[in-house]
Protein backbone atom coordinates (compact mmCIF):
# COMPACT_ATOMS: atom_id res chain seq x y z
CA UNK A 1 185.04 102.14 48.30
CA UNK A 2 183.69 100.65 51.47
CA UNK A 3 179.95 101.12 52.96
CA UNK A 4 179.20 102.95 56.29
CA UNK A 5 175.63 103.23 58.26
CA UNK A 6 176.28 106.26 60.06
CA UNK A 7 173.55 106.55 62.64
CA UNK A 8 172.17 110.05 63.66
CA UNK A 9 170.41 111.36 66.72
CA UNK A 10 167.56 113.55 67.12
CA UNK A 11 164.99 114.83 69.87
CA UNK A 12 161.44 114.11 69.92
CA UNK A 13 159.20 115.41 72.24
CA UNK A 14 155.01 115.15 73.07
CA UNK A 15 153.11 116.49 75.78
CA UNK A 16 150.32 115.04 78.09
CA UNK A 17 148.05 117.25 80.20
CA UNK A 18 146.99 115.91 83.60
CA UNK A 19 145.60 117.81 86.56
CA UNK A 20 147.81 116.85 89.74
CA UNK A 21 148.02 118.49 93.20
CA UNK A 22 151.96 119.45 92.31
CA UNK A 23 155.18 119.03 89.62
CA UNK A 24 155.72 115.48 91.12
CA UNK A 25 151.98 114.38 91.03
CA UNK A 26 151.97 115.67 87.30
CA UNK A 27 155.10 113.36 86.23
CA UNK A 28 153.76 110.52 87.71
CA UNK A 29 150.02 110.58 86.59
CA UNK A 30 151.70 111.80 82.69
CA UNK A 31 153.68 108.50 82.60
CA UNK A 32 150.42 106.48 83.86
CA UNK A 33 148.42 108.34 81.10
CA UNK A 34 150.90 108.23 77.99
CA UNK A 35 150.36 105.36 75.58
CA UNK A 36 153.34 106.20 73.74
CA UNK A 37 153.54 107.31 70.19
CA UNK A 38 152.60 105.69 66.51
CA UNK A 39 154.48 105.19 63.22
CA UNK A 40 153.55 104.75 60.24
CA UNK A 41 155.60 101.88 58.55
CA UNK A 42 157.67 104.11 56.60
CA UNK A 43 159.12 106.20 59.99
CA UNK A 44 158.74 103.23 61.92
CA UNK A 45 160.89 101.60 59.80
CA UNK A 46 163.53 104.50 59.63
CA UNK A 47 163.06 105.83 63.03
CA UNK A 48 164.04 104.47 66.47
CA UNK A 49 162.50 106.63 68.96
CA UNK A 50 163.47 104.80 72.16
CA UNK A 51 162.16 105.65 75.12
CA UNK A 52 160.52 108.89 76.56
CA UNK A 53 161.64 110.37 79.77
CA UNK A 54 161.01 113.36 81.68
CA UNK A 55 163.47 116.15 81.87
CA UNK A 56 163.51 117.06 85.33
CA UNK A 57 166.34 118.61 85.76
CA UNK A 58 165.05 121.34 83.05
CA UNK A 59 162.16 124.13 84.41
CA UNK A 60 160.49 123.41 80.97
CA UNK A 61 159.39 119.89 81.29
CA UNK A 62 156.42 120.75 83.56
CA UNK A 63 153.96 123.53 83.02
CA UNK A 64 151.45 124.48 85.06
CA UNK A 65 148.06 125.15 82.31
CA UNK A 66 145.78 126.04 84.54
C-alpha cells in the first residue's frame, strides 16, 4: 500500500478595528495596523496559514462600528 499527504484547505479569518474617513481608508490603515497572527508550535507546525487579504469584492469585509 503506498503513502499519500493529502493537503486540505481551510479559511481563517481576524478582524482589526481602525477609525478611517471611508471603506478604502479602513483597508489601508487595517493592513498598516495588523501584525499578523501567532502559533503555538503544535498549529504552527500543522498549519500553513499563508497570507491574509481583504475580501473586497464581498460587502462583509468592511463594517462600519461606529
Amino acid at each position: 500500500m503506498s503513502t499519500y499527504r493529502v493537503y486540505m484547505g481551510t479559511e481563517a479569518s481576524t478582524s482589526v478595528e481602525v477609525q478611517a474617513e471611508d471603506r478604502e481608508d479602513a483597508i489601508e490603515k487595517a493592513y498598516e495596523k495588523f501584525q499578523g497572527v501567532i502559533l503555538c508550535h503544535q498549529c504552527a507546525h500543522e498549519v500553513d496559514l499563508g497570507d491574509f487579504e481583504v475580501p473586497v469584492d464581498k460587502d462583509y469585509a468592511v463594517e462600519l462600528v461606529e
